[in-house]
C-alpha atoms as a PDB file:
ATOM      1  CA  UNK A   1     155.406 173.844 136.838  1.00  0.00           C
ATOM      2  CA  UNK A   2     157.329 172.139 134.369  1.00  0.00           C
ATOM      3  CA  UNK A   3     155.789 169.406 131.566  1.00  0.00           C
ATOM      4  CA  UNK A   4     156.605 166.122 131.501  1.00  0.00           C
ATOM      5  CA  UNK A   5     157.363 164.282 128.389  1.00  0.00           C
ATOM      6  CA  UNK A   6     154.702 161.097 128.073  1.00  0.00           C
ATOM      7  CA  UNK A   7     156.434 159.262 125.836  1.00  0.00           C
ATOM      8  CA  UNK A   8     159.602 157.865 128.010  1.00  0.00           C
ATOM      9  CA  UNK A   9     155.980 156.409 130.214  1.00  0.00           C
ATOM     10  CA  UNK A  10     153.855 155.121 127.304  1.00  0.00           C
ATOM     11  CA  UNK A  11     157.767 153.385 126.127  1.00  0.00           C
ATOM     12  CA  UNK A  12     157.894 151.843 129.373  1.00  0.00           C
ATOM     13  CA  UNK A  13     154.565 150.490 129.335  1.00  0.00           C
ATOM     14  CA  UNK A  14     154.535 148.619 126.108  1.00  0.00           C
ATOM     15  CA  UNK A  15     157.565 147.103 126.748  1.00  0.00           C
ATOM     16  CA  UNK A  16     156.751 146.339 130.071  1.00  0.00           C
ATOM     17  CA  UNK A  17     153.454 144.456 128.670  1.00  0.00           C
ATOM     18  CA  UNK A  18     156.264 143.291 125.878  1.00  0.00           C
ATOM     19  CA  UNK A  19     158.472 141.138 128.095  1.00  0.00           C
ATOM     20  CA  UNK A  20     155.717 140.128 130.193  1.00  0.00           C
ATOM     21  CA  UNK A  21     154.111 138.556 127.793  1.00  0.00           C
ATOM     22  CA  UNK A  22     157.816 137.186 126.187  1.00  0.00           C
ATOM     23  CA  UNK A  23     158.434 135.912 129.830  1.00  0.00           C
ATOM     24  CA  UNK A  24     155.432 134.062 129.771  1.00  0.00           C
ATOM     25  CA  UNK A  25     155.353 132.540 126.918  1.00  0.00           C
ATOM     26  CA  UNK A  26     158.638 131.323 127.675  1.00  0.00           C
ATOM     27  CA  UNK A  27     157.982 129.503 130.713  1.00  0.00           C
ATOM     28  CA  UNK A  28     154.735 128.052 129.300  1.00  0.00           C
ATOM     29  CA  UNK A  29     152.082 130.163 130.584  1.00  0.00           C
ATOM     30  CA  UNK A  30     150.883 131.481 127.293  1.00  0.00           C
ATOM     31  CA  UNK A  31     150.163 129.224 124.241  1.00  0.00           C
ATOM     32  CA  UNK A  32     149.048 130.978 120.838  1.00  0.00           C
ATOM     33  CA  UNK A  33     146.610 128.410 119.102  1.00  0.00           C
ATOM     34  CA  UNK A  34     147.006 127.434 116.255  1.00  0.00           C
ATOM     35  CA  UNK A  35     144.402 126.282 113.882  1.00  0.00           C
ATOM     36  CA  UNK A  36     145.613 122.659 113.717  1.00  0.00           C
ATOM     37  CA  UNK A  37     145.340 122.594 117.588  1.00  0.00           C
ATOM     38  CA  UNK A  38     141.860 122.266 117.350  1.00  0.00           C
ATOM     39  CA  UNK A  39     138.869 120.332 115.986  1.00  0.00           C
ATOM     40  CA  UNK A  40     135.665 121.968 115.390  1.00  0.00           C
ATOM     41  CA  UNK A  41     132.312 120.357 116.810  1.00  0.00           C
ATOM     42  CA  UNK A  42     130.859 120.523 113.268  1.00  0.00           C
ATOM     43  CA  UNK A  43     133.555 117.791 112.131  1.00  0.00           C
ATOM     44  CA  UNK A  44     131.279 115.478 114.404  1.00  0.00           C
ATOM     45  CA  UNK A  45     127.901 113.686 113.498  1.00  0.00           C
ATOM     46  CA  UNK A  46     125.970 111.319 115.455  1.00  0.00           C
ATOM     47  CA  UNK A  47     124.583 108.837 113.196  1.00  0.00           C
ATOM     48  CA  UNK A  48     121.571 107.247 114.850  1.00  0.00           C
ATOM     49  CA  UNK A  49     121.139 103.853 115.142  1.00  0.00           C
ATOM     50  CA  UNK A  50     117.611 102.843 114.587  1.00  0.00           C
ATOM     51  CA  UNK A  51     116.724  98.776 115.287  1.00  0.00           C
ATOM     52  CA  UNK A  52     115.965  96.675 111.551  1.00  0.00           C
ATOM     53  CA  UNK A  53     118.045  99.761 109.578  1.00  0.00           C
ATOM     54  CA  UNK A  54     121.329  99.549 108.128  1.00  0.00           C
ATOM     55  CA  UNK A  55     124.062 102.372 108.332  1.00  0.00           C
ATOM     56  CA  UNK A  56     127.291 102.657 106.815  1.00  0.00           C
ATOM     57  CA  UNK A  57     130.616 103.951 108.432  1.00  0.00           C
ATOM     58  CA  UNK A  58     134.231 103.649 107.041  1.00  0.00           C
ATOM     59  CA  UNK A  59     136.482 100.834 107.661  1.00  0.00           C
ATOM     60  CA  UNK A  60     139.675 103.443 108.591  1.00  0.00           C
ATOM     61  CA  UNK A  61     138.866 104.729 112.081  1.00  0.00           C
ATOM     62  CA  UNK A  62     139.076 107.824 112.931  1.00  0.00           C
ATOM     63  CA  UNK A  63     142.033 109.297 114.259  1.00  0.00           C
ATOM     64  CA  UNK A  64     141.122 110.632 117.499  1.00  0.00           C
ATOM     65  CA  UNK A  65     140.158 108.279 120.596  1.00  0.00           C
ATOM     66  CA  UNK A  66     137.354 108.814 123.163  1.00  0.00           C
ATOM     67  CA  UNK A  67     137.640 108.028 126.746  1.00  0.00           C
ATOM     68  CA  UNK A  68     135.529 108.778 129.626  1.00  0.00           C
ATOM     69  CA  UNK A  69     136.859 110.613 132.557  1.00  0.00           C
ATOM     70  CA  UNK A  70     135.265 111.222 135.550  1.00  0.00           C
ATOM     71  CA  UNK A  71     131.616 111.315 133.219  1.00  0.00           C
ATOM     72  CA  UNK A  72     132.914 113.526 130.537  1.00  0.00           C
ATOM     73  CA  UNK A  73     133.802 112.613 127.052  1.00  0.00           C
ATOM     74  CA  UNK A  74     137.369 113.477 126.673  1.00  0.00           C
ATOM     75  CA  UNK A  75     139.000 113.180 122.903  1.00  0.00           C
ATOM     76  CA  UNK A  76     142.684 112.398 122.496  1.00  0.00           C
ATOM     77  CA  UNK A  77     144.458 112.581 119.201  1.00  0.00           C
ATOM     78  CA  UNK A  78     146.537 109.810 118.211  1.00  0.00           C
ATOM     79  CA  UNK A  79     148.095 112.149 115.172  1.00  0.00           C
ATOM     80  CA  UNK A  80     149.411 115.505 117.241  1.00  0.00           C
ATOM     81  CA  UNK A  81     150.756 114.291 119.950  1.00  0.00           C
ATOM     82  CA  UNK A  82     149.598 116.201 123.359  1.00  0.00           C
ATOM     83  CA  UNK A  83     146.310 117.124 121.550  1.00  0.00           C
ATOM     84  CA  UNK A  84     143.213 116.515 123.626  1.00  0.00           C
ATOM     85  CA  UNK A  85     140.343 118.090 124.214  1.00  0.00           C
ATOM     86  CA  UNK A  86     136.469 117.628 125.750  1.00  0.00           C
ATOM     87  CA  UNK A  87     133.734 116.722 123.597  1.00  0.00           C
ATOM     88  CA  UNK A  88     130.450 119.830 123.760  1.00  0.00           C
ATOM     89  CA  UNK A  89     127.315 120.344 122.118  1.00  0.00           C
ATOM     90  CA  UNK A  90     126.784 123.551 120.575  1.00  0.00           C
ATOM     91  CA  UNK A  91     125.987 125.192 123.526  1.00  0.00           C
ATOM     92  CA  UNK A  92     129.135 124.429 124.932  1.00  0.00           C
ATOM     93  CA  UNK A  93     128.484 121.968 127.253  1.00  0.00           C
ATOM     94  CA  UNK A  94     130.086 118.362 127.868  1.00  0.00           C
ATOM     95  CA  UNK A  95     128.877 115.327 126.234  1.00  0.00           C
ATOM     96  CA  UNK A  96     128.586 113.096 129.157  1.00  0.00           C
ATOM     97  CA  UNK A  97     129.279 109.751 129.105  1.00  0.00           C
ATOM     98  CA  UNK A  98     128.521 106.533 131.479  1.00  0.00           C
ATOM     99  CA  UNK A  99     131.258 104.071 131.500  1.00  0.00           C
ATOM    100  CA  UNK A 100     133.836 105.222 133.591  1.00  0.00           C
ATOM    101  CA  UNK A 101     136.771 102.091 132.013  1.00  0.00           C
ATOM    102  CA  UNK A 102     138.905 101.941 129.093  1.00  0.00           C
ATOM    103  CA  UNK A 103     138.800  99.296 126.527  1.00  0.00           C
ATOM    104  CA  UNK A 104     141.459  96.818 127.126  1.00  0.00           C
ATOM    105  CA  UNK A 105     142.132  97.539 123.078  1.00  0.00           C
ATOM    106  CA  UNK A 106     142.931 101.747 123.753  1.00  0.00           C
ATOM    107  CA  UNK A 107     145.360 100.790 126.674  1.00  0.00           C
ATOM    108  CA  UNK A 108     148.968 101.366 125.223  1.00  0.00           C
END
């Protein structure tokens, strides 16, 4: 019985798993993140709004826009183009929302 050499196989593999991945990534199918494709929950505060007490926000809005779809929260940036993303609580789950129309003011 003759031995085979492994390393012609273990070659073929990784470069196998090589252009699969290069293929992919191509067409679409993979995206890498990057850091500036994403906003982290703990850039987010509810402020409370308690009746009789004053609170102060800025005058420059932010520069991402909320809109509810089908009862979730759904964030769009108006900076990065293509960059959306679903509002969650620290648990991960949705921030639900009621009103199910866009403000005539967000419509482009």
């Amino acid at each position: 019985m003759s031995e085979r050499n492994p390393i012609p196989l273990i070659l073929t593999a990784i470069g196998s798993v090589v252009g699969t991945v290069a293929v992919l990534t191509y067409y679409g199918y993979v995206h890498i993140a990057k850091p500036e494709d994403a906003l982290l929950l703990a850039d987010y505060t509810m402020l409370k709004t308690v009746p009789g007490e004053d609170y102060r926000v800025s005058l420059k809005p932010a520069s991402q826009v909320a809109q509810c779809i089908d009862g979730v929260l759904v964030l769009f940036d108006t900076e990065q183009k293509g960059l959306t993303g679903v509002l969650v609580d620290n648990k991960k789950r949705a921030v639900r929302c009621m009103e199910q129309q866009v403000p005539a003011g967000l419509l482009r």
